[in-house]
Protein backbone atom coordinates (compact mmCIF):
# COMPACT_ATOMS: atom_id res chain seq x y z
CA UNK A 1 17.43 -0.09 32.80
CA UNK A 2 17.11 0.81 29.33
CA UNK A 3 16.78 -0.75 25.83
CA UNK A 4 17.74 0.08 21.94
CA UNK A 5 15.50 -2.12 19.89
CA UNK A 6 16.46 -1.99 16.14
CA UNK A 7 14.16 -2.54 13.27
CA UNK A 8 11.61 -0.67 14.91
CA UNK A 9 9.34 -0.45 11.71
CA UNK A 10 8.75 -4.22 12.43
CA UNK A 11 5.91 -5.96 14.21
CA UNK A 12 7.93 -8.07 15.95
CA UNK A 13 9.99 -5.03 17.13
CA UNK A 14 6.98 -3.51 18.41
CA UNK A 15 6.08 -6.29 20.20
CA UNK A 16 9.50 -6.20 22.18
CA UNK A 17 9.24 -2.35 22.47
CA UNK A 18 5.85 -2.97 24.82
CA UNK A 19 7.07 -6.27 26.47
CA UNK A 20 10.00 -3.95 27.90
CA UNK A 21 8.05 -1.24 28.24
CA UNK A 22 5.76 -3.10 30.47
CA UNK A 23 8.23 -4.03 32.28
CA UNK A 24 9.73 -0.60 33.09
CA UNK A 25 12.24 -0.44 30.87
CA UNK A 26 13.24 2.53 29.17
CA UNK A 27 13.05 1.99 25.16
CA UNK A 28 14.89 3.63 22.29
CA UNK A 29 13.52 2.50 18.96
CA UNK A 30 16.05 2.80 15.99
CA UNK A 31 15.33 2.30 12.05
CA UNK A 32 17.65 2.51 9.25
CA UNK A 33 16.36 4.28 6.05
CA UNK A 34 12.84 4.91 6.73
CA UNK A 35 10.84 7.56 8.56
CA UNK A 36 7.38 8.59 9.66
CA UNK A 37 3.94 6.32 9.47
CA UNK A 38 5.86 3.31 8.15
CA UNK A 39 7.82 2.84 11.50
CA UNK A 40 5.58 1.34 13.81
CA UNK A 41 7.66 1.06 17.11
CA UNK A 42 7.72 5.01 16.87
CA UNK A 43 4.12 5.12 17.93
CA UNK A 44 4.11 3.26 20.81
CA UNK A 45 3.80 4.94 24.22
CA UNK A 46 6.15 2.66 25.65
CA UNK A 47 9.43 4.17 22.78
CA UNK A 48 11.04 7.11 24.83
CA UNK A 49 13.19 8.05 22.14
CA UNK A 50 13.36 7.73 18.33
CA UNK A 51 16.23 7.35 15.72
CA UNK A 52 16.16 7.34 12.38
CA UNK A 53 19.68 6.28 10.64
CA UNK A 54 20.81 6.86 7.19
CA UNK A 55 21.32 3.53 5.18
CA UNK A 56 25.03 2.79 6.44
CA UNK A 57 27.39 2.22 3.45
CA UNK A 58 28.47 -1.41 5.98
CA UNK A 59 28.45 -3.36 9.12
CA UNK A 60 30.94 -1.32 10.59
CA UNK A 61 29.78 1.94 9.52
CA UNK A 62 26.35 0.67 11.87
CA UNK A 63 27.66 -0.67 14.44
CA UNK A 64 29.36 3.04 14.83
CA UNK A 65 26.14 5.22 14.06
CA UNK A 66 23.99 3.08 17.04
CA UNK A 67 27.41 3.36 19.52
CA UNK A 68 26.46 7.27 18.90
CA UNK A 69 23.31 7.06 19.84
CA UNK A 70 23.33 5.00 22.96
CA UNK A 71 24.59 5.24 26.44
CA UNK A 72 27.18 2.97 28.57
CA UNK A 73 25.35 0.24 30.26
CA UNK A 74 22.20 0.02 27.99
CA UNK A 75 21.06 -3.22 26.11
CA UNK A 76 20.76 -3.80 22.02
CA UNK A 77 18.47 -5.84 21.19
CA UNK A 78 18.79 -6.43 17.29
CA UNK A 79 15.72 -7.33 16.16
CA UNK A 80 16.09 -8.27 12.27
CA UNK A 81 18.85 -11.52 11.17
CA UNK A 82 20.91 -8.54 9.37
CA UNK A 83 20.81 -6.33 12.85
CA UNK A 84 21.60 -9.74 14.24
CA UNK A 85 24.54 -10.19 12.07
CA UNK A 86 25.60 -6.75 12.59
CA UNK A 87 25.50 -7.12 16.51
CA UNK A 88 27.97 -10.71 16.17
CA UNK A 89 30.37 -9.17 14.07
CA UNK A 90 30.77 -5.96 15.61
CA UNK A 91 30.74 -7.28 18.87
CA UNK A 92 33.56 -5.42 19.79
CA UNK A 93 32.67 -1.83 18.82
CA UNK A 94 29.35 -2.35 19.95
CA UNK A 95 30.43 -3.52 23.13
CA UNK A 96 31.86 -0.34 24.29
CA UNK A 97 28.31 0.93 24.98
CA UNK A 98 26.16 -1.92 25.26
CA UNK A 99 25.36 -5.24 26.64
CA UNK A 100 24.48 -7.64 23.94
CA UNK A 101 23.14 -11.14 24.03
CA UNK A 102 24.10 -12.13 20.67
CA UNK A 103 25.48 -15.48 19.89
CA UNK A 104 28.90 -16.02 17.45
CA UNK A 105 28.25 -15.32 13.90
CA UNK A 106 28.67 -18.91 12.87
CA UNK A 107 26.08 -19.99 14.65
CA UNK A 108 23.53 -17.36 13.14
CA UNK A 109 24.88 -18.73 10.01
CA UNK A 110 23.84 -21.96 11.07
CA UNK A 111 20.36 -21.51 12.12
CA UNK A 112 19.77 -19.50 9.54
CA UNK A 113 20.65 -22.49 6.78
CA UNK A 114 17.57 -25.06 6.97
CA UNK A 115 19.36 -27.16 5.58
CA UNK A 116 22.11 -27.28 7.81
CA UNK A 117 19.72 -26.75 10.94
CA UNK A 118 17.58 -29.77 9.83
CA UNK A 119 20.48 -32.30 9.46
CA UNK A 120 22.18 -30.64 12.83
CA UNK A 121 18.52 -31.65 14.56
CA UNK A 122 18.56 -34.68 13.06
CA UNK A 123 21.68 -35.49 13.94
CA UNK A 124 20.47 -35.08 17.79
CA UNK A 125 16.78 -36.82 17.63
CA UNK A 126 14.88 -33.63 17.02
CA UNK A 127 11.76 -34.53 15.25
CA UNK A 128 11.71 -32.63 11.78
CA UNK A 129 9.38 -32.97 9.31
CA UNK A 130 10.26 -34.87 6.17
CA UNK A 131 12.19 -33.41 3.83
CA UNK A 132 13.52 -33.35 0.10
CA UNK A 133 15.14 -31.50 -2.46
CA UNK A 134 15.92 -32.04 -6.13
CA UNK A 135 18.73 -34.71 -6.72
CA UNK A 136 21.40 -34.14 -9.19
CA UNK A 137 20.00 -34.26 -12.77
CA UNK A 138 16.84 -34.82 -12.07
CA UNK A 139 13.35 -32.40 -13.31
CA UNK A 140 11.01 -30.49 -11.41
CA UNK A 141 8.79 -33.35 -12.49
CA UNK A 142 10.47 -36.03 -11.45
CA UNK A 143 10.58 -34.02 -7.65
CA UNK A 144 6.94 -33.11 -7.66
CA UNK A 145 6.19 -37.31 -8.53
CA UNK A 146 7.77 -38.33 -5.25
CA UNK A 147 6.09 -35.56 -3.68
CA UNK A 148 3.06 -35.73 -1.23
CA UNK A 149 0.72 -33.04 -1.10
CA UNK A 150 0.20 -30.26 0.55
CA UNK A 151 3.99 -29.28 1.23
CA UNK A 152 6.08 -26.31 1.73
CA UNK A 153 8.54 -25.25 -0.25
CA UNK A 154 10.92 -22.79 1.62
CA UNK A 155 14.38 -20.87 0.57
CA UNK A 156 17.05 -22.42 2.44
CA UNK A 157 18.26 -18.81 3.41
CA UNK A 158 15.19 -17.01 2.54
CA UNK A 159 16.06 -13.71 4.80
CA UNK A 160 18.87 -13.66 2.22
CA UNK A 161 16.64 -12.49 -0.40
CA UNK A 162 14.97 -9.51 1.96
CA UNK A 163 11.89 -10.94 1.84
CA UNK A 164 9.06 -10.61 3.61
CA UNK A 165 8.30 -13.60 5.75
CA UNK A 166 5.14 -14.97 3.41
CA UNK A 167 7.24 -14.70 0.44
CA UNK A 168 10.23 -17.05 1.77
CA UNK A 169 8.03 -19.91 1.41
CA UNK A 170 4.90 -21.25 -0.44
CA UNK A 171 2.60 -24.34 0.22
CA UNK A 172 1.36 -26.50 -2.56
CA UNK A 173 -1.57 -28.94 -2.72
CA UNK A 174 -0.51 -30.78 -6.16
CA UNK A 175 1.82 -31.66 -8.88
CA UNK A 176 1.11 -28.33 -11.56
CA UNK A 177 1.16 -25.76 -8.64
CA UNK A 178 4.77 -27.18 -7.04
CA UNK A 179 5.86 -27.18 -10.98
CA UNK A 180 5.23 -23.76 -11.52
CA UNK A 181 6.37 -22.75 -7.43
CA UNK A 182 9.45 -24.45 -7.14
CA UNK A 183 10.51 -23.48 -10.88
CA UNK A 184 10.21 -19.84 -9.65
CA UNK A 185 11.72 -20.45 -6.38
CA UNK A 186 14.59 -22.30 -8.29
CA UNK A 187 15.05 -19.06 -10.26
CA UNK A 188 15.74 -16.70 -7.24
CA UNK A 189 17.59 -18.93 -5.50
CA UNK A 190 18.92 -22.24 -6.36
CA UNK A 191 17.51 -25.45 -4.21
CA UNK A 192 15.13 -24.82 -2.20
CA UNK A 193 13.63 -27.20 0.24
CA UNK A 194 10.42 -28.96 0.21
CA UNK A 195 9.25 -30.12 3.38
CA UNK A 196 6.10 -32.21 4.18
């Protein structure tokens, strides 16, 4: 059996490059756009082969540069939500070459809302933690009052932005510091949650 793991300049890619490896499988590591030290699924001893791909101008346009690259019968594994998103909608080129466990785009779309997956949980009696956002016309103020401290305040979409994980959210321990977060957060990206 073999693998093409995507993202490989990823931790967590690495970390599915050596579970497979351990396991026998053969592993092709892939990134788009970057090259050398900065890739770190390139330097384990469990990647057989390694591809660097250009920046592709679309979805499509990727979905046809990995179908180069791999071999009939082998399994993607997209590692990042836009290799994810790339895998569901070109299920059907990509699929020529690969087996792919990749679920329909709308439900990536889903899970990837917070907002959305919180009141689908809900909805089902899946303990959440509380949660809040600003109300129509009211101040970052008047949010942070009916606050309790410490809380999180995430980007409802935060892999959106192409952030790093620790930037897609921020905890606060009082009033001045959510203020000055959530203002900022506001800025990038309207709404964003606050969570207990």
């Amino acid at each position: 059996m073999a693998a093409v793991v995507t993202d490989a300049r990823y931790r967590m890619a690495l970390a599915v490059i050596r579970s497979l490896g351990r396991a026998g499988v053969r592993v092709k590591a892939v990134q788009v756009g970057a090259a050398g030290a900065e890739v770190l699924g390139f330097y384990s001893r469990y990647t057989g082969q390694r591809f660097s791909l250009p920046a592709p101008a679309d979805r499509a346009a990727h979905a046809v540069a990995l179908v180069r690259l791999g071999q009939k019968g082998e399994v993607l594994i997209p590692v990042t939500l836009e290799s994810v998103l790339t895998a569901a909608e070109q299920r059907g080129v990509l699929e020529k070459v690969f087996h792919l466990a990749v679920a329909p785009p709308e439900s990536i779309a889903l899970a990837n809302d917070t907002a959305r997956l919180l009141e689908l949980a809900a909805s089902l009696g899946v303990p959440i933690p509380a949660t809040t956002a600003l109300a129509p016309g009211e101040s970052v103020e008047a949010l942070a009052a009916r606050v309790s401290f410490p809380a999180v305040v995430k980007y409802r979409a935060g892999e959106e932005l192409r952030l790093p994980p620790q930037e897609r959210y921020a905890i606060v321990r009082g009033a001045a510091e959510f203020v000055e977060v959530y203002t900022r957060m506001h800025t990038r990206k309207p709404f964003p949650l606050v969570q207990e």
